[in-house]
N, C-alpha and C. Protein backbone atom coordinates (compact mmCIF):
# COMPACT_ATOMS: atom_id res chain seq x y z
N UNK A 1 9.95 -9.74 4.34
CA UNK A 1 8.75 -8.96 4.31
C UNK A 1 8.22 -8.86 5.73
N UNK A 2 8.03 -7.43 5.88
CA UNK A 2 7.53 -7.56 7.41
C UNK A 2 5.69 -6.71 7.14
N UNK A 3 4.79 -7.75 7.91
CA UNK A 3 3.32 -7.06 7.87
C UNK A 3 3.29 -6.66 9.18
N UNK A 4 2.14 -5.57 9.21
CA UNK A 4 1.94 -4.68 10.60
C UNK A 4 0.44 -4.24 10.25
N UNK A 5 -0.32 -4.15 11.22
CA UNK A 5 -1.82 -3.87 11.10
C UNK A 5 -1.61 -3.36 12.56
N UNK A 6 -2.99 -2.44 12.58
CA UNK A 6 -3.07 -1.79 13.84
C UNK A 6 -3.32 -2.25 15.40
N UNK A 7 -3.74 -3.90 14.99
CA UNK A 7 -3.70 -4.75 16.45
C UNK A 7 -2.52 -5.12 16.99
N UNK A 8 -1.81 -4.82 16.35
CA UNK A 8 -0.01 -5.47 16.79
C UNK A 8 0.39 -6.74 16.34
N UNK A 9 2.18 -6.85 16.38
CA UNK A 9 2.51 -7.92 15.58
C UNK A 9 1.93 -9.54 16.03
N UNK A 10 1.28 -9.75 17.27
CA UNK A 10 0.87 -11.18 17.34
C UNK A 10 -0.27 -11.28 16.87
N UNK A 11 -0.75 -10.16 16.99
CA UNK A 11 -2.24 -10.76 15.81
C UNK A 11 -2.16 -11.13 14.65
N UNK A 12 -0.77 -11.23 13.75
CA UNK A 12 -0.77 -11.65 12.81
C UNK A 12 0.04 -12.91 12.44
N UNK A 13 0.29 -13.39 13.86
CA UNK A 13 0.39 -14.75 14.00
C UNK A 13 0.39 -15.86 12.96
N UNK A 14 -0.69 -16.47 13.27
CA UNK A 14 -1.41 -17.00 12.04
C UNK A 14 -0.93 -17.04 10.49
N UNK A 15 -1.01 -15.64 9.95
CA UNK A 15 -0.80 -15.12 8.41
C UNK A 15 0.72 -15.46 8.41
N UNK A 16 1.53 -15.15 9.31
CA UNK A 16 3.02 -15.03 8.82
C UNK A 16 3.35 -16.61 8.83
N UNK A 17 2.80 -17.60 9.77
CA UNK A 17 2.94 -19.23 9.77
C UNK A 17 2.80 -19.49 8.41
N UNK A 18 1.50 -18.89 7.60
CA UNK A 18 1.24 -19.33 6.28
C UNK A 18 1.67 -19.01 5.29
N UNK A 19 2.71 -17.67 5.33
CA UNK A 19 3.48 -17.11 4.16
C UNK A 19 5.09 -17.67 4.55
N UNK A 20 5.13 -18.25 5.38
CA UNK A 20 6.69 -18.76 5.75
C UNK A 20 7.52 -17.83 5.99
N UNK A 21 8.97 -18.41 5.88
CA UNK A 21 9.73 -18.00 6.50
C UNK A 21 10.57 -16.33 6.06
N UNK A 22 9.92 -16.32 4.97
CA UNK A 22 10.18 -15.17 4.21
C UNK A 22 9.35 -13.67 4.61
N UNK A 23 8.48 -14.34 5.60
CA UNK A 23 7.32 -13.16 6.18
C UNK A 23 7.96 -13.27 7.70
N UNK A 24 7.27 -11.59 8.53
CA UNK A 24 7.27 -11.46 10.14
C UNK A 24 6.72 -10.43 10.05
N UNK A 25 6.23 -10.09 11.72
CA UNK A 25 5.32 -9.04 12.06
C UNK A 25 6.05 -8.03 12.80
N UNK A 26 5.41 -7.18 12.46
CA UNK A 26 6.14 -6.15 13.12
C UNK A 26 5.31 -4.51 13.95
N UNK A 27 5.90 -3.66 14.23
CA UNK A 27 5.20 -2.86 14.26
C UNK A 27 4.63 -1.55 13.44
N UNK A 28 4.38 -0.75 13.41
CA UNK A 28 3.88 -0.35 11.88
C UNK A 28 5.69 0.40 11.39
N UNK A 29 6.40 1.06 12.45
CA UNK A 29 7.64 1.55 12.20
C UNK A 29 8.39 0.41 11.97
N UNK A 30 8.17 -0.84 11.88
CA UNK A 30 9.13 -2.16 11.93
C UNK A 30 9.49 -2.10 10.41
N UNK A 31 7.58 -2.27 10.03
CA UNK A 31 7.28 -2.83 8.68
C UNK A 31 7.61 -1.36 7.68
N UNK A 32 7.63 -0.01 8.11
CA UNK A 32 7.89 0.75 7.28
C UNK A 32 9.45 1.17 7.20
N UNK A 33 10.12 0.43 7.95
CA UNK A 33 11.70 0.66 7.00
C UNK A 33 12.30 -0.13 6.02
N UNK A 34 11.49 -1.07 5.67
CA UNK A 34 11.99 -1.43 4.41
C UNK A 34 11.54 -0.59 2.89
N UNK A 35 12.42 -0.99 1.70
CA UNK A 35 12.51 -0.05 1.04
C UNK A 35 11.14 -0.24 0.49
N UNK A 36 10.37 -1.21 0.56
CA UNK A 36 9.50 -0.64 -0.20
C UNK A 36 8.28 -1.03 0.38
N UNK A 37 7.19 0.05 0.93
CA UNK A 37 6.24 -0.80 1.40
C UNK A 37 4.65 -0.10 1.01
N UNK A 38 3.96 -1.02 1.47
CA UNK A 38 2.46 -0.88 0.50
C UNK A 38 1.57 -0.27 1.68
N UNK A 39 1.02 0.37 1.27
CA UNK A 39 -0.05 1.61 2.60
C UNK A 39 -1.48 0.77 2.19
N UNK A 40 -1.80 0.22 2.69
CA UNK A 40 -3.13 -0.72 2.45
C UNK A 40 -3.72 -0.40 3.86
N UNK A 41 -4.35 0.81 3.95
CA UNK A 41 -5.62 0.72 4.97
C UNK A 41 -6.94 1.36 4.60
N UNK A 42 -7.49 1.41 5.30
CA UNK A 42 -8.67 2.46 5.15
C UNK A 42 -8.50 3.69 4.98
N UNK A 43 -9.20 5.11 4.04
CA UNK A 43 -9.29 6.01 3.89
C UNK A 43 -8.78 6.89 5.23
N UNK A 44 -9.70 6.23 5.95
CA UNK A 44 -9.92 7.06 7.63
C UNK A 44 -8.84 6.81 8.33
N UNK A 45 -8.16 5.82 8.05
CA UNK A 45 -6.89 5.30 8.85
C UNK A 45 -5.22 5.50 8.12
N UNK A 46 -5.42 6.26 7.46
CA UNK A 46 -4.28 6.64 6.80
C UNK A 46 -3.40 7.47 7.34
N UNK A 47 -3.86 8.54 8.46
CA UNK A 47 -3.00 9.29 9.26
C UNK A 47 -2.38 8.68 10.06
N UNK A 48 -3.17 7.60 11.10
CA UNK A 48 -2.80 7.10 12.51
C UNK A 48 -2.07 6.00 11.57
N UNK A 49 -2.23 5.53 10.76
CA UNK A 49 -0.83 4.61 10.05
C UNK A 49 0.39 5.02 9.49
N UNK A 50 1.02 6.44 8.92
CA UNK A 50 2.03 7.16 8.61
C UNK A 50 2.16 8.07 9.24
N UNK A 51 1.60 8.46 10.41
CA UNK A 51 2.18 9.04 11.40
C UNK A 51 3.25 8.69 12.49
N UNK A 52 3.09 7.08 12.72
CA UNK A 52 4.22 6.17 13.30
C UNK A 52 5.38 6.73 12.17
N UNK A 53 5.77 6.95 11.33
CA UNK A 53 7.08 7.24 10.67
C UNK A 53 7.05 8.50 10.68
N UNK A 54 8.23 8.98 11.38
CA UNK A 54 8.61 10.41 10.87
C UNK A 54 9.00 11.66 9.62
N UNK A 55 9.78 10.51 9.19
CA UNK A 55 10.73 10.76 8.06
C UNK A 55 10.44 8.89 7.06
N UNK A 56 10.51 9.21 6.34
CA UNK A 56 10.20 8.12 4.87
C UNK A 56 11.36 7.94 4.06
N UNK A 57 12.33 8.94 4.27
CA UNK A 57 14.25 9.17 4.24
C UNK A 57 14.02 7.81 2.52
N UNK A 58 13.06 8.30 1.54
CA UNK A 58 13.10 7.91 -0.06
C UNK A 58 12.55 6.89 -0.11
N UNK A 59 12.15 6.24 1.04
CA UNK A 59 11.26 4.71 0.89
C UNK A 59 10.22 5.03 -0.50
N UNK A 60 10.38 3.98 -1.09
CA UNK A 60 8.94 3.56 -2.21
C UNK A 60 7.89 3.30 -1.36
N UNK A 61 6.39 3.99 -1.27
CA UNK A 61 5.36 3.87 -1.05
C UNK A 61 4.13 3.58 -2.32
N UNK A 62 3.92 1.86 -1.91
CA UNK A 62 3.06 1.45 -2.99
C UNK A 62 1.44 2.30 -2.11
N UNK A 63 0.95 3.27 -2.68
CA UNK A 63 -0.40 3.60 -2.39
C UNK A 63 -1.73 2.85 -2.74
N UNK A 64 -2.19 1.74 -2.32
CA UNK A 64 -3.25 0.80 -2.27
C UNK A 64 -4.24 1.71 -1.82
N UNK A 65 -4.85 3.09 -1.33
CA UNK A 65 -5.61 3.34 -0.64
C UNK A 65 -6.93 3.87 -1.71
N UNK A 66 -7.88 3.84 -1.41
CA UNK A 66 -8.80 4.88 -2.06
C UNK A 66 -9.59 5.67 -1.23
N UNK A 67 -10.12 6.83 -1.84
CA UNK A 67 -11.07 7.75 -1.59
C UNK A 67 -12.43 7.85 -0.52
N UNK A 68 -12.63 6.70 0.15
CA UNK A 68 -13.47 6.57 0.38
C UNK A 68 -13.82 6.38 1.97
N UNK A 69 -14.84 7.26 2.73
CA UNK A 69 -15.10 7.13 4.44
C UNK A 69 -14.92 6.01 4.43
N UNK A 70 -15.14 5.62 5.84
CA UNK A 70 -15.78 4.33 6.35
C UNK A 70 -17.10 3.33 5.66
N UNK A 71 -17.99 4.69 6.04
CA UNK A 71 -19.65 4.72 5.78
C UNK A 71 -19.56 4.57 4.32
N UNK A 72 -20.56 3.09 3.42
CA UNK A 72 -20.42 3.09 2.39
C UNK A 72 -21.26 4.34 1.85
N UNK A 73 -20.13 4.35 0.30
CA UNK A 73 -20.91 5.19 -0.67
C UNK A 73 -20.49 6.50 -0.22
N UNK A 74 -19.81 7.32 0.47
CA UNK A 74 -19.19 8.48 1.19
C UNK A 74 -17.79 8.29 0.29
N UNK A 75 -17.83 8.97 -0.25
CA UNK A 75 -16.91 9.61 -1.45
C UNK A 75 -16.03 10.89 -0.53
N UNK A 76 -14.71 10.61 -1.14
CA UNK A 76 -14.31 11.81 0.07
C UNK A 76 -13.52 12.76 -0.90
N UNK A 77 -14.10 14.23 -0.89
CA UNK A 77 -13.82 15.13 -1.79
C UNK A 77 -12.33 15.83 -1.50
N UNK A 78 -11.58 16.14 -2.22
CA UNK A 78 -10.38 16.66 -2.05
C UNK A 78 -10.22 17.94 -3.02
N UNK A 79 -10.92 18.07 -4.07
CA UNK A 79 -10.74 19.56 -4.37
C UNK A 79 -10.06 19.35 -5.71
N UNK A 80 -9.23 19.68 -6.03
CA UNK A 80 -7.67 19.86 -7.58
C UNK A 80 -7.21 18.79 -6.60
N UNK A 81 -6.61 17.99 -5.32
CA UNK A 81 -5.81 17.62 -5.05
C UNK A 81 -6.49 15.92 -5.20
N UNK A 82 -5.34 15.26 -6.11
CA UNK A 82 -5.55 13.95 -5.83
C UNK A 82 -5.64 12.90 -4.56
N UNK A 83 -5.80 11.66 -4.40
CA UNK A 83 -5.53 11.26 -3.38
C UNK A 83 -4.34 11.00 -3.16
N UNK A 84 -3.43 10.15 -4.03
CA UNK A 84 -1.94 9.98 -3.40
C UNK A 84 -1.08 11.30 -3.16
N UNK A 85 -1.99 12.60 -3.80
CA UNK A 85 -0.95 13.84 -3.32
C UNK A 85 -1.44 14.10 -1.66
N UNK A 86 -2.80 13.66 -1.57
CA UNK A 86 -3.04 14.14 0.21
C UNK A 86 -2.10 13.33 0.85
N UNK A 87 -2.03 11.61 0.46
CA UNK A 87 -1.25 10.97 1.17
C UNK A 87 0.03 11.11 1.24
N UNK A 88 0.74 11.51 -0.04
CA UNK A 88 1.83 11.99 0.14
C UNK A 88 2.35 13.18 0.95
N UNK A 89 1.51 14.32 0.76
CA UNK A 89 1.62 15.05 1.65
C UNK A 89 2.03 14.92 3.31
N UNK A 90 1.56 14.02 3.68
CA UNK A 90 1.47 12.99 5.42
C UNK A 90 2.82 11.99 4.99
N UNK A 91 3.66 11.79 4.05
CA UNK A 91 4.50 10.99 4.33
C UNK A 91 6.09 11.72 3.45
N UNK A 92 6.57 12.19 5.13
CA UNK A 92 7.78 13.37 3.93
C UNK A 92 8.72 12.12 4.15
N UNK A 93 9.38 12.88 2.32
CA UNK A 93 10.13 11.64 1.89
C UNK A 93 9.78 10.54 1.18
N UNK A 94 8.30 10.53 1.27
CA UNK A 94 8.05 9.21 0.65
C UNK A 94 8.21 9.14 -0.82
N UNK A 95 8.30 8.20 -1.77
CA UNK A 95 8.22 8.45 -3.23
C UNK A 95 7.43 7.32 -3.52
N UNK A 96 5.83 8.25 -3.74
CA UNK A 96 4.16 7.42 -3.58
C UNK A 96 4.43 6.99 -4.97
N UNK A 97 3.91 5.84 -5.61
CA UNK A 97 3.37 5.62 -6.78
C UNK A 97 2.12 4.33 -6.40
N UNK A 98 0.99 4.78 -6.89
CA UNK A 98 -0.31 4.49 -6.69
C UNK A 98 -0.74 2.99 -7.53
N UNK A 99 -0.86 1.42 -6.89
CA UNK A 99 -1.21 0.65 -7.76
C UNK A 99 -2.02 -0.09 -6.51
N UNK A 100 -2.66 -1.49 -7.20
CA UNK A 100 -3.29 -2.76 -6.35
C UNK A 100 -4.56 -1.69 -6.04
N UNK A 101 -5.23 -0.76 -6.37
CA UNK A 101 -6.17 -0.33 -5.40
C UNK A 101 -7.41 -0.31 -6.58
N UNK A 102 -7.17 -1.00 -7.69
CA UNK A 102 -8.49 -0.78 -8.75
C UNK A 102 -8.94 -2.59 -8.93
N UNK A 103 -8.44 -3.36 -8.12
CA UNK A 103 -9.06 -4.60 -8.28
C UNK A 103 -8.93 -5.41 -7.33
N UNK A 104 -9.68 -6.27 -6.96
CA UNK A 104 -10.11 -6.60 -5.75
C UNK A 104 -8.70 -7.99 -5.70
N UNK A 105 -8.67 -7.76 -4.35
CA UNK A 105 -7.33 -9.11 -4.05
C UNK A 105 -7.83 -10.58 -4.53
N UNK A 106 -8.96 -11.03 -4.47
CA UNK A 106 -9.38 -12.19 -4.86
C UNK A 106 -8.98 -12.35 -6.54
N UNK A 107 -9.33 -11.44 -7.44
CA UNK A 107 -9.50 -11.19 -8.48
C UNK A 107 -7.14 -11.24 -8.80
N UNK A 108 -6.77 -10.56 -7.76
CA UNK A 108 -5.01 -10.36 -8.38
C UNK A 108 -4.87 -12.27 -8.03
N UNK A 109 -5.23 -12.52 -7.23
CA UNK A 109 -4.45 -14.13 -6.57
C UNK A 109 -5.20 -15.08 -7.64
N UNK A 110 -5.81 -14.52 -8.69
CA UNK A 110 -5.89 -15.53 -9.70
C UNK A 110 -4.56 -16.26 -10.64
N UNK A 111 -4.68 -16.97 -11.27
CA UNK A 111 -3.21 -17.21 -12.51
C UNK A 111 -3.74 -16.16 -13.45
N UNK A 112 -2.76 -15.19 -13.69
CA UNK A 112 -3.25 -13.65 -14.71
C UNK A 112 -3.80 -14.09 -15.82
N UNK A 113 -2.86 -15.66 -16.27
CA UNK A 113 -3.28 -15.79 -17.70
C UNK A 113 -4.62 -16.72 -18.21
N UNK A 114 -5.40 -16.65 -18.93
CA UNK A 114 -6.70 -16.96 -19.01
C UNK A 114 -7.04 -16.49 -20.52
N UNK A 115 -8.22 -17.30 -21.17
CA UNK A 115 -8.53 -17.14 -22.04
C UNK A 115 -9.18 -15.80 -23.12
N UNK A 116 -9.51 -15.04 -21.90
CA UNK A 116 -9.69 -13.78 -21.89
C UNK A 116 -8.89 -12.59 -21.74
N UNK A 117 -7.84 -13.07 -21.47
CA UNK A 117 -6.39 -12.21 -22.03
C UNK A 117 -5.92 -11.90 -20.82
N UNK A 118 -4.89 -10.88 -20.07
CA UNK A 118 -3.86 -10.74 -19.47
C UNK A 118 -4.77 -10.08 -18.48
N UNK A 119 -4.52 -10.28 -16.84
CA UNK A 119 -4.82 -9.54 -16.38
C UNK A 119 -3.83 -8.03 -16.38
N UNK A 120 -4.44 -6.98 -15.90
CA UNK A 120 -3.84 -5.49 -15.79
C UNK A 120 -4.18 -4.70 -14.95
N UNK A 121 -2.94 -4.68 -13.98
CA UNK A 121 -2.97 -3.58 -12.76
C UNK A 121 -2.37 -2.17 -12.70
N UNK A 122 -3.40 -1.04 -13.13
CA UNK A 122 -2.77 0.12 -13.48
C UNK A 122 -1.94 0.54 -12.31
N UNK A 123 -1.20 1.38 -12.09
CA UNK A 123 -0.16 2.41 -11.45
C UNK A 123 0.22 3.77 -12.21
N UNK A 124 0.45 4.53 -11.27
CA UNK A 124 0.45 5.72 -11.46
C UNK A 124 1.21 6.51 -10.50
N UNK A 125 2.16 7.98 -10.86
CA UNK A 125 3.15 8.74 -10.03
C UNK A 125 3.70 9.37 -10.41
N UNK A 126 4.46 10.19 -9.81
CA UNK A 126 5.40 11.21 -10.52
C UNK A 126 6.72 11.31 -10.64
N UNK A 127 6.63 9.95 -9.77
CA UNK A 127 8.40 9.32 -9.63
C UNK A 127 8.66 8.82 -10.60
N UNK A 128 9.37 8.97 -11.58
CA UNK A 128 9.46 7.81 -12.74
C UNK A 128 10.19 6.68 -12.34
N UNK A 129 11.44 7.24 -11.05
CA UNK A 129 12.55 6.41 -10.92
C UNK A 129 11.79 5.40 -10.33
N UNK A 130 10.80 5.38 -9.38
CA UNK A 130 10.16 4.37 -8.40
C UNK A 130 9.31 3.42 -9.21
N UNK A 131 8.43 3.77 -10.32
CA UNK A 131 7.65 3.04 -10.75
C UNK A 131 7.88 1.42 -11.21
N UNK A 132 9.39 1.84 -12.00
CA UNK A 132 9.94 0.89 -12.09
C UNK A 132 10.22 -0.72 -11.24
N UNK A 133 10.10 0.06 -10.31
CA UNK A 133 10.44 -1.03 -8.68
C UNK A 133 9.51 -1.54 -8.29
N UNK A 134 8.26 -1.25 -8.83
CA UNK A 134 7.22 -1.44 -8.81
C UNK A 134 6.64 -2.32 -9.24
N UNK A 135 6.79 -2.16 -10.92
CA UNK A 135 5.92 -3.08 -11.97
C UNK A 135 7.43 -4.22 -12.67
N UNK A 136 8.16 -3.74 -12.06
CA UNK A 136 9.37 -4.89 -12.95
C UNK A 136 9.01 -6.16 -11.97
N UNK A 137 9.29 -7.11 -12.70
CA UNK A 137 9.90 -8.61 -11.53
C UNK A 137 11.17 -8.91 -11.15
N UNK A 138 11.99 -9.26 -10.44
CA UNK A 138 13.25 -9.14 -10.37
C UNK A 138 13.67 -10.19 -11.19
């Protein structure tokens, strides 16, 4: 697994010591050639982050992003067009299917199972083939 954020790979120093040896940093083109990777930024920062890739040549793109400016409460209107179709649009090649972005990370790094029943992380796309790769466990 390679992570990349927009300060560069030593700023993430730290995080990759604590996920071991199975994690490294990279640069955002490092971390986007593997087959499958997760677009987790800000609304506003979604261009200057898939613009480093040219071509997406069928990568799975998990879409974590939502709708929303910077500035809270700024809802960002798109018209008939969804959000993972704008984002898709900015990533040729990619095959988007949309999950992780309806519940907060504190809330997923719980144990799912609990007395109150299963947790559930929707997803959504038009790939059928990708989804799969998605929500299966190996």
């Amino acid at each position: 697994m390679t992570l990349s954020n927009s300060r560069g790979p030593e700023s993430l120093a730290q995080l990759v010591d604590r996920l071991g040896s199975n994690a490294s940093a990279g640069t955002v083109a490092e971390a986007a050639q593997a087959d499958i990777v997760v677009l987790a930024v800000g609304w506003d920062r979604v261009p200057e982050a898939v613009n480093a890739v040219p071509d997406w040549h069928g990568r799975i793109v998990i879409d974590a992003t939502n709708q929303w400016h910077s500035s809270p409460g700024s809802e960002v209107r798109l018209g008939e067009q969804t959000g993972s179709e704008r984002n898709d649009a900015q990533m040729p090649g990619a095959r988007v299917v949309k999950a992780f972005n309806t519940i907060f990370g504190c809330v997923l790094a719980q144990d799912p199972r609990h007395t109150d029943g299963r947790l559930v992380v929707f997803l959504s796309g038009d790939d059928a083939d990708a989804k799969p790769s998605v929500y299966e466990c190996p």
